[in-house]
PDB file of N, CA and C in Angstrom:
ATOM      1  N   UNK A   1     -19.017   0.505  -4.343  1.00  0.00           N
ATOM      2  CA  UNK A   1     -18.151   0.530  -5.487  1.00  0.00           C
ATOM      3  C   UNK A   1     -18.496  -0.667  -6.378  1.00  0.00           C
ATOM      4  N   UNK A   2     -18.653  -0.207  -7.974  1.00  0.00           N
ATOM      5  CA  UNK A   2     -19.333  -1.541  -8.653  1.00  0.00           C
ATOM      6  C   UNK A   2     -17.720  -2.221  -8.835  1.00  0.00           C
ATOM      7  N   UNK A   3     -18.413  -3.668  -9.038  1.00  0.00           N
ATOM      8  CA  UNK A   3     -16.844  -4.225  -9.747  1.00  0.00           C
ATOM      9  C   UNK A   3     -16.827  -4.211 -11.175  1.00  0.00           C
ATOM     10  N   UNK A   4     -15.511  -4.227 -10.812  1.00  0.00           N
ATOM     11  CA  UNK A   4     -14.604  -3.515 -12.260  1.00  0.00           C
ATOM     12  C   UNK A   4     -14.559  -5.123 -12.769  1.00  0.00           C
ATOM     13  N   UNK A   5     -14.046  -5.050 -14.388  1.00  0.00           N
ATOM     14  CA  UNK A   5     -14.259  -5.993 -15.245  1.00  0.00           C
ATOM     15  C   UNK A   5     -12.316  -6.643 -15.237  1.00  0.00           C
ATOM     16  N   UNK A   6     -11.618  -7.969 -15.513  1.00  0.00           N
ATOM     17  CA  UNK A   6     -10.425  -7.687 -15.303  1.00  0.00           C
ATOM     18  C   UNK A   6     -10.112  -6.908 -16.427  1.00  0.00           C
ATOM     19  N   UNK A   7     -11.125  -7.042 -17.672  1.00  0.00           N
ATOM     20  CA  UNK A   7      -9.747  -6.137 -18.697  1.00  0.00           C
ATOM     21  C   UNK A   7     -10.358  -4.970 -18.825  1.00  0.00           C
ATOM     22  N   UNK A   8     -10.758  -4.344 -17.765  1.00  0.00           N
ATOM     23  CA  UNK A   8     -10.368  -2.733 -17.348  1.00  0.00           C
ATOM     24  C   UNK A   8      -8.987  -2.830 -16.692  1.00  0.00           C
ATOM     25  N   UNK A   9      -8.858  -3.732 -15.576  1.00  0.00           N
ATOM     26  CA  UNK A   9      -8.325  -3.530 -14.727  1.00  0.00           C
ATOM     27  C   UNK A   9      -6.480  -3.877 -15.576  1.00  0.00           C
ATOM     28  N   UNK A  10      -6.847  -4.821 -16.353  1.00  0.00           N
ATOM     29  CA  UNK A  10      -5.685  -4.933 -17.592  1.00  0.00           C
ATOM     30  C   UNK A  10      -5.115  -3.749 -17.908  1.00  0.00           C
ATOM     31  N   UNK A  11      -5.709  -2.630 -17.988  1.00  0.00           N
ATOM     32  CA  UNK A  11      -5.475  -1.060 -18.261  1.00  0.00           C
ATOM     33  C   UNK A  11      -4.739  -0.562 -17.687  1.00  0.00           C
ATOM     34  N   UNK A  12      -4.897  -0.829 -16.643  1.00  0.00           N
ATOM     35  CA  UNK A  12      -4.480   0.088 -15.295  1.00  0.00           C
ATOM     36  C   UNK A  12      -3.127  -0.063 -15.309  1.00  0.00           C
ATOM     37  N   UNK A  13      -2.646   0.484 -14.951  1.00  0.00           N
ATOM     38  CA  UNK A  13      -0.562   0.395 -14.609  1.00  0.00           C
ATOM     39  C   UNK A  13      -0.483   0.044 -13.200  1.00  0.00           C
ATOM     40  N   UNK A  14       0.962  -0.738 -13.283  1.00  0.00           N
ATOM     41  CA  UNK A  14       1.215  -1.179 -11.767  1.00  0.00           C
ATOM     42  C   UNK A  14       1.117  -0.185 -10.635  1.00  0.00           C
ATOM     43  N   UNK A  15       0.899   1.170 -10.489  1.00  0.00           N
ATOM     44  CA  UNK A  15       1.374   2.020  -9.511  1.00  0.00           C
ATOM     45  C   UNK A  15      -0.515   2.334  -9.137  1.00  0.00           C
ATOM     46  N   UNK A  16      -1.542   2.241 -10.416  1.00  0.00           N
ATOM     47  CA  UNK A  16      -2.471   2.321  -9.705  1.00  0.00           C
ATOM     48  C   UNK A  16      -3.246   0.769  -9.474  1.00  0.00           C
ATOM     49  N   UNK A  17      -2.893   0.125  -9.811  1.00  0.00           N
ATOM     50  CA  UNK A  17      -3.188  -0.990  -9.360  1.00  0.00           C
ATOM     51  C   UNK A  17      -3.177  -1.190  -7.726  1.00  0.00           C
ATOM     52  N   UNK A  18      -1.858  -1.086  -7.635  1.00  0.00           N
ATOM     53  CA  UNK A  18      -1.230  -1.459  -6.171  1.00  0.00           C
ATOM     54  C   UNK A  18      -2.323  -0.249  -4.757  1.00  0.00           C
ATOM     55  N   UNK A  19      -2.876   0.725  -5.486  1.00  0.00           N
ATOM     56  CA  UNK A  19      -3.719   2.117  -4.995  1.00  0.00           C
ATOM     57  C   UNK A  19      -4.948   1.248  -5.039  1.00  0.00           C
ATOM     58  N   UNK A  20      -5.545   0.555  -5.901  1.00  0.00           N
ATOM     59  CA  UNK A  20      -6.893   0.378  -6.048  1.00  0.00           C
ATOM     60  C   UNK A  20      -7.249  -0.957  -4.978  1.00  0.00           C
ATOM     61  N   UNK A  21      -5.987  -1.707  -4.894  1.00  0.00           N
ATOM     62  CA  UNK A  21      -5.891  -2.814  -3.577  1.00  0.00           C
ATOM     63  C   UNK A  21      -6.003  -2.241  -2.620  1.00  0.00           C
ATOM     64  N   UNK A  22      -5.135  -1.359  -2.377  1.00  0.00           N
ATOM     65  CA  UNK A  22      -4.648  -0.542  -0.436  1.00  0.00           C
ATOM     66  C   UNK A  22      -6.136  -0.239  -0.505  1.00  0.00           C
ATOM     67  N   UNK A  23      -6.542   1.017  -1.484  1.00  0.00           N
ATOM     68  CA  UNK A  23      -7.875   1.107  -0.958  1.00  0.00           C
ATOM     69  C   UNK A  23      -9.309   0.377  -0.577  1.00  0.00           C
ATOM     70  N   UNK A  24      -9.099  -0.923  -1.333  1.00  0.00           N
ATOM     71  CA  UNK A  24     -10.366  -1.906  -1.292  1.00  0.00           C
ATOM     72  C   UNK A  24     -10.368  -2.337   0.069  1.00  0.00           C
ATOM     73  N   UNK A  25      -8.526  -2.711   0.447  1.00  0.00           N
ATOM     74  CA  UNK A  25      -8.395  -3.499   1.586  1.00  0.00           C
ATOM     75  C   UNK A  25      -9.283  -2.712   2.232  1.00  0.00           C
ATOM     76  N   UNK A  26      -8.795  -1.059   2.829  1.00  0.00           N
ATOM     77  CA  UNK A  26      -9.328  -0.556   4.078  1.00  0.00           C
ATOM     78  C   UNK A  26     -10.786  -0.424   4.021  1.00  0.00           C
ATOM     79  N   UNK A  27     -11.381  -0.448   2.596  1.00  0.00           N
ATOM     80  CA  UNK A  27     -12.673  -0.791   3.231  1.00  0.00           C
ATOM     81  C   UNK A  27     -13.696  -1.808   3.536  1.00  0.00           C
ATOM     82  N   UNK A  28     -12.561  -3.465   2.891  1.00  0.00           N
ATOM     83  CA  UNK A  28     -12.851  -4.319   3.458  1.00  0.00           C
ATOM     84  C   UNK A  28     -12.484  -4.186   5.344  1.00  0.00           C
ATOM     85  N   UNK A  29     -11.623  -3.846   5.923  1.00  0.00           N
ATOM     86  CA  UNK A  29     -11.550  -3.645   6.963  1.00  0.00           C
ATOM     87  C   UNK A  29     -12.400  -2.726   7.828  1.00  0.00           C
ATOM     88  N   UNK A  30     -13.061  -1.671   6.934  1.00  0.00           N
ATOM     89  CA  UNK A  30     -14.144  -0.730   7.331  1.00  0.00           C
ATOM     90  C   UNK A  30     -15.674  -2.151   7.280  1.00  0.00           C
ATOM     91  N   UNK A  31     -16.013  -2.467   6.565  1.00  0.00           N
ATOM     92  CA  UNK A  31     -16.929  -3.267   6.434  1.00  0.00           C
ATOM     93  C   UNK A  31     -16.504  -4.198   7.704  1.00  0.00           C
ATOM     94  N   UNK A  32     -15.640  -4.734   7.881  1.00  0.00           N
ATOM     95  CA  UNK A  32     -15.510  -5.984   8.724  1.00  0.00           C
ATOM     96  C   UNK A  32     -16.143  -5.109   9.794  1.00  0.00           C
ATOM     97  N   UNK A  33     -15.370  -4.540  10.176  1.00  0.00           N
ATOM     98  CA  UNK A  33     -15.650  -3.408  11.752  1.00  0.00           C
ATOM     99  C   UNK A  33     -17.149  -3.572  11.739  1.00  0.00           C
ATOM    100  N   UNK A  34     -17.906  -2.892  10.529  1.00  0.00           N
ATOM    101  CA  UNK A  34     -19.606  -2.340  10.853  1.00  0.00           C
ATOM    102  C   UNK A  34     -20.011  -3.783  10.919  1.00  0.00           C
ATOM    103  N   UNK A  35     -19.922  -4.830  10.469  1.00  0.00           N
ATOM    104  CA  UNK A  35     -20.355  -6.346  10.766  1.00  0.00           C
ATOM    105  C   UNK A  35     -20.398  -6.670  12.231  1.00  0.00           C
ATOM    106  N   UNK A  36     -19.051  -6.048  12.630  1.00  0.00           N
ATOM    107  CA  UNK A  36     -18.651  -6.921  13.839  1.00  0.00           C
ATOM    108  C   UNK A  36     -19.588  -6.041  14.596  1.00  0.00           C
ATOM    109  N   UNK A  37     -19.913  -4.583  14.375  1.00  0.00           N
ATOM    110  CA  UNK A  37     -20.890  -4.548  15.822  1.00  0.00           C
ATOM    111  C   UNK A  37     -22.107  -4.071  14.841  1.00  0.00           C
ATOM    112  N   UNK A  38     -22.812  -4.873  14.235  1.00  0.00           N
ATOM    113  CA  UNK A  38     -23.899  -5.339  13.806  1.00  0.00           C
ATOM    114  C   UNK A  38     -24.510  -3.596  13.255  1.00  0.00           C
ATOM    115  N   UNK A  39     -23.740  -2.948  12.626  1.00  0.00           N
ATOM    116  CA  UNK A  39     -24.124  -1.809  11.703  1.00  0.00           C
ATOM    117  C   UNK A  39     -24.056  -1.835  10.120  1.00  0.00           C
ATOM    118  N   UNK A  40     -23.935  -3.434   9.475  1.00  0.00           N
ATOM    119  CA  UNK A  40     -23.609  -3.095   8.177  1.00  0.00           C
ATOM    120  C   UNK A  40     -24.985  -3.822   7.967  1.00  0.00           C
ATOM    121  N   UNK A  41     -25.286  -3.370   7.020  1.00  0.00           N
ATOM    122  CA  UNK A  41     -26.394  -3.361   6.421  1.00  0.00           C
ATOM    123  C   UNK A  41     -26.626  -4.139   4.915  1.00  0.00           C
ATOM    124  N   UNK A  42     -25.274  -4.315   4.123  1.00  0.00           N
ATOM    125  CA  UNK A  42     -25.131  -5.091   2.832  1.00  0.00           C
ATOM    126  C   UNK A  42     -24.080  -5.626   3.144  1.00  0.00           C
ATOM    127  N   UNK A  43     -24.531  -6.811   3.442  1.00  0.00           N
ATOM    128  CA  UNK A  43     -23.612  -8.064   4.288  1.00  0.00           C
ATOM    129  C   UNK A  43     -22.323  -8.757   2.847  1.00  0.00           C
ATOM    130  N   UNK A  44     -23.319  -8.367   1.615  1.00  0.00           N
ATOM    131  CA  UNK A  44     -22.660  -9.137   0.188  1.00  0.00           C
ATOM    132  C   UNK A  44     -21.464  -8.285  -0.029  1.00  0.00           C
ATOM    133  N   UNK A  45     -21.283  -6.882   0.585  1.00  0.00           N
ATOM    134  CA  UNK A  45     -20.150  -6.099   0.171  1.00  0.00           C
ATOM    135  C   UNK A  45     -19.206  -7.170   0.734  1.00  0.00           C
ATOM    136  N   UNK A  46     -19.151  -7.395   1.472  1.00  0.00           N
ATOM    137  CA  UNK A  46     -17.813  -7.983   2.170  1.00  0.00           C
ATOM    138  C   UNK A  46     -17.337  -9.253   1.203  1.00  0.00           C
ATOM    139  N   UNK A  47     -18.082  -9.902   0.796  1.00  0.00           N
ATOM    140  CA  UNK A  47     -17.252 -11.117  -0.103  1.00  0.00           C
ATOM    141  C   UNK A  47     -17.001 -10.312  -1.057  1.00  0.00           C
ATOM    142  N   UNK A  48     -17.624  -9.252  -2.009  1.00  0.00           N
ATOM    143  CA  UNK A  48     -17.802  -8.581  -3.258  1.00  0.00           C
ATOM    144  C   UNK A  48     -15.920  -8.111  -2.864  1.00  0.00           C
ATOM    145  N   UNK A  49     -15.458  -7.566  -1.955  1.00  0.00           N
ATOM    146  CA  UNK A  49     -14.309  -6.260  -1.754  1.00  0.00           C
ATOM    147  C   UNK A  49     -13.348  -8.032  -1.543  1.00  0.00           C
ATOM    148  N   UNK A  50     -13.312  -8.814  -1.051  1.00  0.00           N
ATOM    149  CA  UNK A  50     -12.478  -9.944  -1.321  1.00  0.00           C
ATOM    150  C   UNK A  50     -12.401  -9.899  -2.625  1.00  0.00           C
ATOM    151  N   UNK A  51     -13.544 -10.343  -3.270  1.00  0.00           N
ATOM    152  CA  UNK A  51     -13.721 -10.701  -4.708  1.00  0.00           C
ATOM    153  C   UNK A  51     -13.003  -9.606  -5.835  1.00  0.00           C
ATOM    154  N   UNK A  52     -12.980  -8.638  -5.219  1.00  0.00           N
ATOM    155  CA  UNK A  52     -12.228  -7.388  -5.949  1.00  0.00           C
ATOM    156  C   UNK A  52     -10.710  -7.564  -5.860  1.00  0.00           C
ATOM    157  N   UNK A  53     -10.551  -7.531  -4.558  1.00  0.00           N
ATOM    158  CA  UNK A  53      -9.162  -7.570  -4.183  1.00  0.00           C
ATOM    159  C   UNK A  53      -8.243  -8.975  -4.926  1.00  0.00           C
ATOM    160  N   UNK A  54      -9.022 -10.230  -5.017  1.00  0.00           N
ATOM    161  CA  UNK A  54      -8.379 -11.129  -5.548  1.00  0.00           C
ATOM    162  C   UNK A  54      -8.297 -10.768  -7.271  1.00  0.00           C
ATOM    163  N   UNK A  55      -9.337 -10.440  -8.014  1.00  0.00           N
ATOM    164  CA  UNK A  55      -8.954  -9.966  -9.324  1.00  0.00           C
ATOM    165  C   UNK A  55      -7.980  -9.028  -9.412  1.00  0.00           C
ATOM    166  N   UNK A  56      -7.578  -8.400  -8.472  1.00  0.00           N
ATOM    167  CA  UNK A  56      -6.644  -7.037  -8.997  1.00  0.00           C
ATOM    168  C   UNK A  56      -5.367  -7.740  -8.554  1.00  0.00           C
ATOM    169  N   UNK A  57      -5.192  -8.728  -7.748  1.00  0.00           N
ATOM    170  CA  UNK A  57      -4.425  -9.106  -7.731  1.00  0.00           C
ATOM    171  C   UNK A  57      -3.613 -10.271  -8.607  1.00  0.00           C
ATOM    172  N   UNK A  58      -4.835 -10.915  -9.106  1.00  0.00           N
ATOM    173  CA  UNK A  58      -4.184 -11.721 -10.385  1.00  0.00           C
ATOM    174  C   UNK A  58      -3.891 -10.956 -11.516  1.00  0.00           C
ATOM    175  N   UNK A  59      -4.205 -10.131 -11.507  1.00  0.00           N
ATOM    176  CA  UNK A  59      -3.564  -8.440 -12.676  1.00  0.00           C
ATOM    177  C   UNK A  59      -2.846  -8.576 -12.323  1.00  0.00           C
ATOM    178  N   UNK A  60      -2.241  -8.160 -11.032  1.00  0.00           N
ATOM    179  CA  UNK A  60      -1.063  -8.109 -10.958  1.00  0.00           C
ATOM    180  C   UNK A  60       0.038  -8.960 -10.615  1.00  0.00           C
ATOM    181  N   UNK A  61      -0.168  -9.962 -10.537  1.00  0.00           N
ATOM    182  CA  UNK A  61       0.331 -11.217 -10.931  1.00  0.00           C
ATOM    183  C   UNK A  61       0.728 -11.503 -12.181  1.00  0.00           C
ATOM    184  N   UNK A  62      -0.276 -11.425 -13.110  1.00  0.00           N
ATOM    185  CA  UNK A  62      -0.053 -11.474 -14.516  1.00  0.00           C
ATOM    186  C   UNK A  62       1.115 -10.600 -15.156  1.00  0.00           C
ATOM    187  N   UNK A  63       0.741  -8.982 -14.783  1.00  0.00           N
ATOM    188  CA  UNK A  63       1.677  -8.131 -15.118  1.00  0.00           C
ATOM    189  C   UNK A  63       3.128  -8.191 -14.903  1.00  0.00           C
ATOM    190  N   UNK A  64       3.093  -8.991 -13.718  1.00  0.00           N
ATOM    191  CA  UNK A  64       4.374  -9.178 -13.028  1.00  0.00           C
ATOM    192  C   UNK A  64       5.263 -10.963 -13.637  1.00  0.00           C
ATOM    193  N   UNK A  65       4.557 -11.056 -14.243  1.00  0.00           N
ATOM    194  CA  UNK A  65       4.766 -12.826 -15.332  1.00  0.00           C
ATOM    195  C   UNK A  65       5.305 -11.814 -16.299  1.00  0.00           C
ATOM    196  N   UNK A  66       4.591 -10.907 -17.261  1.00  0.00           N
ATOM    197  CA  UNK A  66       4.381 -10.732 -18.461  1.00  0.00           C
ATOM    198  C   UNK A  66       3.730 -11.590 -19.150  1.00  0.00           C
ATOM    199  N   UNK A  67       2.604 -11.642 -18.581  1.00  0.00           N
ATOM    200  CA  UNK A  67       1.531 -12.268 -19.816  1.00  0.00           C
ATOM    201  C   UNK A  67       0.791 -10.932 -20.101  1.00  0.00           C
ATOM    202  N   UNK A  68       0.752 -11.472 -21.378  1.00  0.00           N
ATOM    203  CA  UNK A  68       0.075 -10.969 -22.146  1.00  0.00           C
ATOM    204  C   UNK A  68      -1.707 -10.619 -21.849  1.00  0.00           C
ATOM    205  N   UNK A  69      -2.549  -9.692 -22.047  1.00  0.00           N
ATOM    206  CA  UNK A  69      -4.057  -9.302 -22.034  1.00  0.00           C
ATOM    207  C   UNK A  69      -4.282 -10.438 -21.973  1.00  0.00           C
ATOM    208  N   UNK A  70      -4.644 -10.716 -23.537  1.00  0.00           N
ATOM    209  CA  UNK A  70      -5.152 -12.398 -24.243  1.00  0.00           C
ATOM    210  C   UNK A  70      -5.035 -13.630 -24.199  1.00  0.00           C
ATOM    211  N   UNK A  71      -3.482 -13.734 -24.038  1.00  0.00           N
ATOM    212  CA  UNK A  71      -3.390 -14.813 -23.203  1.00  0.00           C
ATOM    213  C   UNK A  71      -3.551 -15.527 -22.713  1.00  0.00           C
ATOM    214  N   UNK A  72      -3.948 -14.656 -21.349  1.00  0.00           N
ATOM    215  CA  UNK A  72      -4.330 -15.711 -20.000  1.00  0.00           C
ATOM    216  C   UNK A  72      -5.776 -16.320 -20.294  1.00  0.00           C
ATOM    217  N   UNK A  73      -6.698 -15.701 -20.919  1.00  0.00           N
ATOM    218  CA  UNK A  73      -8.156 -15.891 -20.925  1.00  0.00           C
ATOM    219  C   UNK A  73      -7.758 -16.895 -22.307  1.00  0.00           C
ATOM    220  N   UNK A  74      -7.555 -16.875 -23.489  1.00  0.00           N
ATOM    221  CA  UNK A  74      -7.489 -17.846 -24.485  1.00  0.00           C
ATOM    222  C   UNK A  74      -7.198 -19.075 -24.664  1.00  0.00           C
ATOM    223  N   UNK A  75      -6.427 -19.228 -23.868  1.00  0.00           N
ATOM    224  CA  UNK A  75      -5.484 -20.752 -23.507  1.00  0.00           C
ATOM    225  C   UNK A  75      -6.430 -21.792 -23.251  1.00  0.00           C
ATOM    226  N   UNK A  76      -7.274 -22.711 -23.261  1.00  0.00           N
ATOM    227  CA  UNK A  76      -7.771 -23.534 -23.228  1.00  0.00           C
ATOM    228  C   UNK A  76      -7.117 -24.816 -22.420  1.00  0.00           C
ATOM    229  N   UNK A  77      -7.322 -25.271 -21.342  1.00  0.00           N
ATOM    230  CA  UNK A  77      -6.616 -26.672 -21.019  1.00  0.00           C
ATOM    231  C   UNK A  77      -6.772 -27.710 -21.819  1.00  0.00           C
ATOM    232  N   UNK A  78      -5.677 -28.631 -22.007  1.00  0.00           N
ATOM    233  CA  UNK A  78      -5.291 -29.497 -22.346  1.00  0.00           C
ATOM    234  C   UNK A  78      -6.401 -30.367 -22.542  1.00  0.00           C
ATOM    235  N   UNK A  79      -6.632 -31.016 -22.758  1.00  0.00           N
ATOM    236  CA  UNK A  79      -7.977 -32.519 -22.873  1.00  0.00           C
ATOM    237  C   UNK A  79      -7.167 -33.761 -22.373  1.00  0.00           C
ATOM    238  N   UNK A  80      -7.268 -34.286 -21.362  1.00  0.00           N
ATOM    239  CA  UNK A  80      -7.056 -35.456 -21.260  1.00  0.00           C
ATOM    240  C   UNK A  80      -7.683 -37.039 -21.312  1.00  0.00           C
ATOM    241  N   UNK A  81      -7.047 -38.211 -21.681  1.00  0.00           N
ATOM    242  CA  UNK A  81      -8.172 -39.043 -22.336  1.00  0.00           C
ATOM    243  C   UNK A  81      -7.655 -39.728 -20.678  1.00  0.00           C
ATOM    244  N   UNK A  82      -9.102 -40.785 -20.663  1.00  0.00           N
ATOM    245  CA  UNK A  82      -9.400 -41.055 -19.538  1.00  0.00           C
ATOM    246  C   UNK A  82      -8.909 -42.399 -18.941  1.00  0.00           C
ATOM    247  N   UNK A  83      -8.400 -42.725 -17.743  1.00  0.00           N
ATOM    248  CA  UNK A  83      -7.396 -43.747 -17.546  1.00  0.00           C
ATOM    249  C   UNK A  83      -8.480 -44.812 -17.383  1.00  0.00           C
ATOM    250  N   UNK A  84      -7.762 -46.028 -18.045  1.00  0.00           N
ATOM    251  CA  UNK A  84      -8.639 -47.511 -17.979  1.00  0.00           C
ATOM    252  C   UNK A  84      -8.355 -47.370 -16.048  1.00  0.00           C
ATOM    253  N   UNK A  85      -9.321 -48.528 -15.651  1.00  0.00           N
ATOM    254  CA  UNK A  85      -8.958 -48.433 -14.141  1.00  0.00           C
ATOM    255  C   UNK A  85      -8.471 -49.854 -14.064  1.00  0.00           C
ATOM    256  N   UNK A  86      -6.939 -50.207 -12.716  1.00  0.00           N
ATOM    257  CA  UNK A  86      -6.764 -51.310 -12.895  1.00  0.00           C
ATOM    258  C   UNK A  86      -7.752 -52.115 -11.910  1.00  0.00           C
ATOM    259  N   UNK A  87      -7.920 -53.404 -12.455  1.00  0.00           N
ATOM    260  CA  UNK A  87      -8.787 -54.151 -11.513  1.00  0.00           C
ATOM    261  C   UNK A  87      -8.227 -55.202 -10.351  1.00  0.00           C
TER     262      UNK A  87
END
């Protein structure tokens, strides 16, 4: 499964969101299994289906704030100026 971009996943509504997790999980759990007795063959899926699972979940995190699409990505941190050190 390729990964999805977050603002596809911005698209998505909470009910398939919460579908596109359950399913990643079980096949992060399918992957773990073929690891553990040395049948998987693309070892990178397994961080990739973490890596999925944590973006869909800051979607839905977000969704569940109400932030906004734009928002979250626009915001720029603060600049801070740099402390004299005491001696």
């Amino acid at each position: 499964m390729p990964t999805t971009k977050p603002s596809e996943l911005r698209k998505l509504s909470v009910p398939e969101l919460q579908k596109r997790i359950q399913d990643t999980k079980k096949e992060l759990m399918e992957l773990r299994f073929q690891s553990s007795i040395g049948q998987l063959d693309k070892n990178h899926r397994v961080a990739e289906a973490k890596r999925e699972i944590a973006r869909m979940m800051t979607v839905l995190g977000e969704k569940a704030r109400g932030v906004e699409a734009g928002e979250a990505e626009a915001k720029p941190a603060p600049a801070q100026k740099p402390r004299a050190r005491k001696a």
